[in-house]
N, C-alpha and C. Protein backbone atom coordinates (compact mmCIF):
# COMPACT_ATOMS: atom_id res chain seq x y z
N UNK A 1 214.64 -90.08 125.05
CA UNK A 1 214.23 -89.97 126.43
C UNK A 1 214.91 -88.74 127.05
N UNK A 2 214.20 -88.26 127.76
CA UNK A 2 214.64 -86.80 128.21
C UNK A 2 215.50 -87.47 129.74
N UNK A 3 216.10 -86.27 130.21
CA UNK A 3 216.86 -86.32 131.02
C UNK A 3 215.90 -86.94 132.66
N UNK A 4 214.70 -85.82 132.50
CA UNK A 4 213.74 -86.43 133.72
C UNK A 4 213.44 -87.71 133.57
N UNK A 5 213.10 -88.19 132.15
CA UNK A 5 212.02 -89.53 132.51
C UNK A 5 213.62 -90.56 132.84
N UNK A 6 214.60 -90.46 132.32
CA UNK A 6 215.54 -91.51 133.11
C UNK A 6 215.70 -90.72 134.29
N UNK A 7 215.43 -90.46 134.79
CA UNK A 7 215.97 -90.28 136.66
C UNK A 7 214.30 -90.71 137.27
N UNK A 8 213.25 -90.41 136.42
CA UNK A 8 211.98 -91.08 136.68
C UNK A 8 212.08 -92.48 136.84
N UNK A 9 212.55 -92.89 135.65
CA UNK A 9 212.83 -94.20 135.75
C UNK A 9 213.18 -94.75 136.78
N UNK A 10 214.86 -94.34 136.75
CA UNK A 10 216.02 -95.07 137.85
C UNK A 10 215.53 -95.10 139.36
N UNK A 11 215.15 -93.81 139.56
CA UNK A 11 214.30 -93.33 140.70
C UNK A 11 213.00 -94.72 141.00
N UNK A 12 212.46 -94.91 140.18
CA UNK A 12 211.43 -95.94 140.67
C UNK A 12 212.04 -97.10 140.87
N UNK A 13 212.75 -97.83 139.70
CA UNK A 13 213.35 -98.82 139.64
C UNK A 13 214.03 -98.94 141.42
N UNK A 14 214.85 -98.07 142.03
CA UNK A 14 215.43 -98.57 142.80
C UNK A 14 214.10 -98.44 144.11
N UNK A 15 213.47 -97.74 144.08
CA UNK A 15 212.64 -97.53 144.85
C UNK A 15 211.61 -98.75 145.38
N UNK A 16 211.53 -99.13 144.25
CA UNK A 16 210.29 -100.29 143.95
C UNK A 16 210.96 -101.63 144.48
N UNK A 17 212.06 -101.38 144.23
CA UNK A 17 212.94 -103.34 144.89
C UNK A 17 213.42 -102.86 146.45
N UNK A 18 214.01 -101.71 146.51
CA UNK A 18 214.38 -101.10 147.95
C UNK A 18 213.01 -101.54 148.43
N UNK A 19 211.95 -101.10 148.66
CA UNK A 19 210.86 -101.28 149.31
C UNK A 19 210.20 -102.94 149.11
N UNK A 20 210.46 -103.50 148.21
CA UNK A 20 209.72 -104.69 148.04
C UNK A 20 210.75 -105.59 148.96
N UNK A 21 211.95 -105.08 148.97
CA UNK A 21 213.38 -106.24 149.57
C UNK A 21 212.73 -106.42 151.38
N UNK A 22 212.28 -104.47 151.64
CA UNK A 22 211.95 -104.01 152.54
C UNK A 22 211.08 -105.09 153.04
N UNK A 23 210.09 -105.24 152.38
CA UNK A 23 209.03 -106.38 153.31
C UNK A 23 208.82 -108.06 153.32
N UNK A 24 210.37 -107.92 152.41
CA UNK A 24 210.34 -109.82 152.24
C UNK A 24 209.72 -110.43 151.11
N UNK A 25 209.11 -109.04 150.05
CA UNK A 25 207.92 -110.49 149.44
C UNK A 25 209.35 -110.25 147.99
N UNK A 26 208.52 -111.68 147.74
CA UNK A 26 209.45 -111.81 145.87
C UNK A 26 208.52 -110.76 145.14
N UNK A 27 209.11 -111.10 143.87
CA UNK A 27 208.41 -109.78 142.57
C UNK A 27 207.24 -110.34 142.44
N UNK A 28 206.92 -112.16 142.82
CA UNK A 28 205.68 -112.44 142.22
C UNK A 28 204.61 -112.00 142.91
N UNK A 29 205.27 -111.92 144.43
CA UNK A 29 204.37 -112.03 145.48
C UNK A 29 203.53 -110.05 144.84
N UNK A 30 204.44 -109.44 145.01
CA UNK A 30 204.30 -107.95 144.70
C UNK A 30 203.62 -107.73 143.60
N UNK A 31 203.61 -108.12 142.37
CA UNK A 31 203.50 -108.06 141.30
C UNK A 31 201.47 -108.40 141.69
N UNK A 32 201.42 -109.42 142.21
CA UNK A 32 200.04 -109.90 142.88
C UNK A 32 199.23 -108.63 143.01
N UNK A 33 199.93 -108.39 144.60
CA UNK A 33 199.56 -107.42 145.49
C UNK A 33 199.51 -105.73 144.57
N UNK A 34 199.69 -105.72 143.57
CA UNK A 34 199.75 -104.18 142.71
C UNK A 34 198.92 -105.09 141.58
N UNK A 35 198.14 -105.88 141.81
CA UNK A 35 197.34 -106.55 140.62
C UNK A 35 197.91 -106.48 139.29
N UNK A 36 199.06 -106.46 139.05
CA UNK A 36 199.83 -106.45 137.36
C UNK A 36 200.17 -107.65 137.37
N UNK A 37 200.30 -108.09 135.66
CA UNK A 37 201.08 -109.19 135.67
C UNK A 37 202.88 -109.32 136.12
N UNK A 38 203.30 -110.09 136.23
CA UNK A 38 204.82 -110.14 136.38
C UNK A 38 205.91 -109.48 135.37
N UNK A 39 205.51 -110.18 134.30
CA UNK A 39 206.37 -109.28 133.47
C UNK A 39 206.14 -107.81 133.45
N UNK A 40 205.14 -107.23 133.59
CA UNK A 40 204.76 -106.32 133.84
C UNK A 40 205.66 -104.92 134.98
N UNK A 41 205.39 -106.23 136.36
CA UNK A 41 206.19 -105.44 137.48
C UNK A 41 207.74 -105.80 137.11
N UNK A 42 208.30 -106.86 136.77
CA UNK A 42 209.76 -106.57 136.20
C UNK A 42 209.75 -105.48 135.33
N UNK A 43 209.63 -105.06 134.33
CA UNK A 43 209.93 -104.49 133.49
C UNK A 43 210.15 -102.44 134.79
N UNK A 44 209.20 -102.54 135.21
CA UNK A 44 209.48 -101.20 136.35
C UNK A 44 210.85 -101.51 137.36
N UNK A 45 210.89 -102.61 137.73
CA UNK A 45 212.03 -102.78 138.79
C UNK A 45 213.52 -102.93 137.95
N UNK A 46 213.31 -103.19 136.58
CA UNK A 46 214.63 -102.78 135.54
C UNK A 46 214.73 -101.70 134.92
N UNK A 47 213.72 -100.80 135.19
CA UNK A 47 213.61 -99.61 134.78
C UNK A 47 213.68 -99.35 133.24
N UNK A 48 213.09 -100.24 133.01
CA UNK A 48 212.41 -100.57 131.33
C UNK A 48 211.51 -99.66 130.95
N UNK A 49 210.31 -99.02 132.09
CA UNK A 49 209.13 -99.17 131.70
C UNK A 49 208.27 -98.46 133.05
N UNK A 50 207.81 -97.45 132.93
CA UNK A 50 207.00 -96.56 133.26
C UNK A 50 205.76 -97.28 134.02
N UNK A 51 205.21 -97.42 135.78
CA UNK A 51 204.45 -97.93 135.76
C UNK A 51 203.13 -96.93 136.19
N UNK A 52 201.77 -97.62 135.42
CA UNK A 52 200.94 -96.19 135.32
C UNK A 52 200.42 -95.75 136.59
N UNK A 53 199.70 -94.80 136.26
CA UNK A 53 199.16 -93.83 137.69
C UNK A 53 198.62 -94.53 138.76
N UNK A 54 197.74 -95.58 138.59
CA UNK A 54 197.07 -96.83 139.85
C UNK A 54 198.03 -97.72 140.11
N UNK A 55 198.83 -97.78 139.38
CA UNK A 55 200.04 -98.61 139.92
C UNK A 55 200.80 -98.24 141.03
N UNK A 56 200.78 -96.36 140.72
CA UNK A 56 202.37 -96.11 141.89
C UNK A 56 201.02 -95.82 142.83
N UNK A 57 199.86 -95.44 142.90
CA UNK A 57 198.94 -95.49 143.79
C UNK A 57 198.64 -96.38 144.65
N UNK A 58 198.88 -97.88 143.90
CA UNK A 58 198.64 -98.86 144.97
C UNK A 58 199.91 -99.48 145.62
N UNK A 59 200.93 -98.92 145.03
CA UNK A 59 202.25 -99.11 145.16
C UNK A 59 202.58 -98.14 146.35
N UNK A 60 202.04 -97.37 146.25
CA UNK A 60 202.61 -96.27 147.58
C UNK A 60 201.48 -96.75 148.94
N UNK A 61 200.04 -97.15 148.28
CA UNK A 61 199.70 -97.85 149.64
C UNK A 61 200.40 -99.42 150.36
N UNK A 62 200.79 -99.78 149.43
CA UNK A 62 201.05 -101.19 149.73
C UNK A 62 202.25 -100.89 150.86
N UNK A 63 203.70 -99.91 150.34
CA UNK A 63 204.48 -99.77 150.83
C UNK A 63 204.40 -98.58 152.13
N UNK A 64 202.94 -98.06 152.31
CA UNK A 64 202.87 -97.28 152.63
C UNK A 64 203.91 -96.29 153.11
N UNK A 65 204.34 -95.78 151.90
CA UNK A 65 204.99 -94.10 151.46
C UNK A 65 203.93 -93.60 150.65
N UNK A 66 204.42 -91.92 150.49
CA UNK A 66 203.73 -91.12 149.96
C UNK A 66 204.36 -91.61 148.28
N UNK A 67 203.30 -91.15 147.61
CA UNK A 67 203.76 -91.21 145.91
C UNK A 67 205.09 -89.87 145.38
N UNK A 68 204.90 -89.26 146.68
CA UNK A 68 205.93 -87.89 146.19
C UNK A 68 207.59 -88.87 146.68
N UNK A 69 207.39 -89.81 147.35
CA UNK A 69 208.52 -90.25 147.64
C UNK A 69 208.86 -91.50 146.67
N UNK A 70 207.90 -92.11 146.41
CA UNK A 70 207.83 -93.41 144.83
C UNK A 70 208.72 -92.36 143.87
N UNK A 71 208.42 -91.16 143.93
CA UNK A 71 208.85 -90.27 142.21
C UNK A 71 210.01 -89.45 142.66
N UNK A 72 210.90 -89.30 143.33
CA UNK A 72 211.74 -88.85 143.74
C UNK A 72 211.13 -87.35 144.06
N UNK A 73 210.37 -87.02 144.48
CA UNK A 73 209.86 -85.51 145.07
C UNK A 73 210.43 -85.11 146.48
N UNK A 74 210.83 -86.47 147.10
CA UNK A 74 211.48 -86.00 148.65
C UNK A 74 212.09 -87.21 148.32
N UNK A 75 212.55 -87.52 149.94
CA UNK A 75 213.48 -88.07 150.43
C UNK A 75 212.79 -88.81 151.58
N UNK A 76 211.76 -88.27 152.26
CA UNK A 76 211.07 -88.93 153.50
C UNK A 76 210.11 -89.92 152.84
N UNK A 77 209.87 -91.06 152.98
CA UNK A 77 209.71 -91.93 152.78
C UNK A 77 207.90 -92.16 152.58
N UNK A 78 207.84 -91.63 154.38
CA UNK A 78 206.33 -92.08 155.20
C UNK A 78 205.37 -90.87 154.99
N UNK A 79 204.32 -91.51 154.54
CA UNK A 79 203.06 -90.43 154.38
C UNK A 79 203.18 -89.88 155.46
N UNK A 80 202.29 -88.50 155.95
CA UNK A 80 201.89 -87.35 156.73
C UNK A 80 200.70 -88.22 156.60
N UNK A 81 199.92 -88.83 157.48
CA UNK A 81 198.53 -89.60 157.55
C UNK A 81 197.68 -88.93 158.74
């Protein structure tokens, strides 16, 4: 694993529970709402496991942030809408 995809990783991992803690729901509830199975969305929030392109897509609407902020590209959180 290269140096990016673990900070890709870690970067989501904390991102993905920071924001899910953010709105109250459990992993199952989330896991729902991004249509994956559970084990599925654990495996991203332990930073196991890469989640694919419609994932951080519906993941950045759900939480509504931009996807540049899901991937560590900034720091600001909230889409420009």
């Amino acid at each position: 694993m290269t140096l990016e995809e673990a900070f890709l990783l870690d970067t989501l991992r904390c991102r993905f529970k920071y924001l899910r803690e953010e709105l109250g729901f459990t992993t199952q509830e989330t896991a729902q709402h991004l249509a994956v199975p559970l084990t599925d969305y654990l495996t991203y929030e332990e930073g196991e496991r890469l989640p694919d392109v419609l994932t951080i897509l519906h993941a950045a609407a759900l939480y509504q942030v931009s996807v540049d902020y899901l991937l560590g590209q900034t720091e600001q959180p909230r889409r420009d809408d």
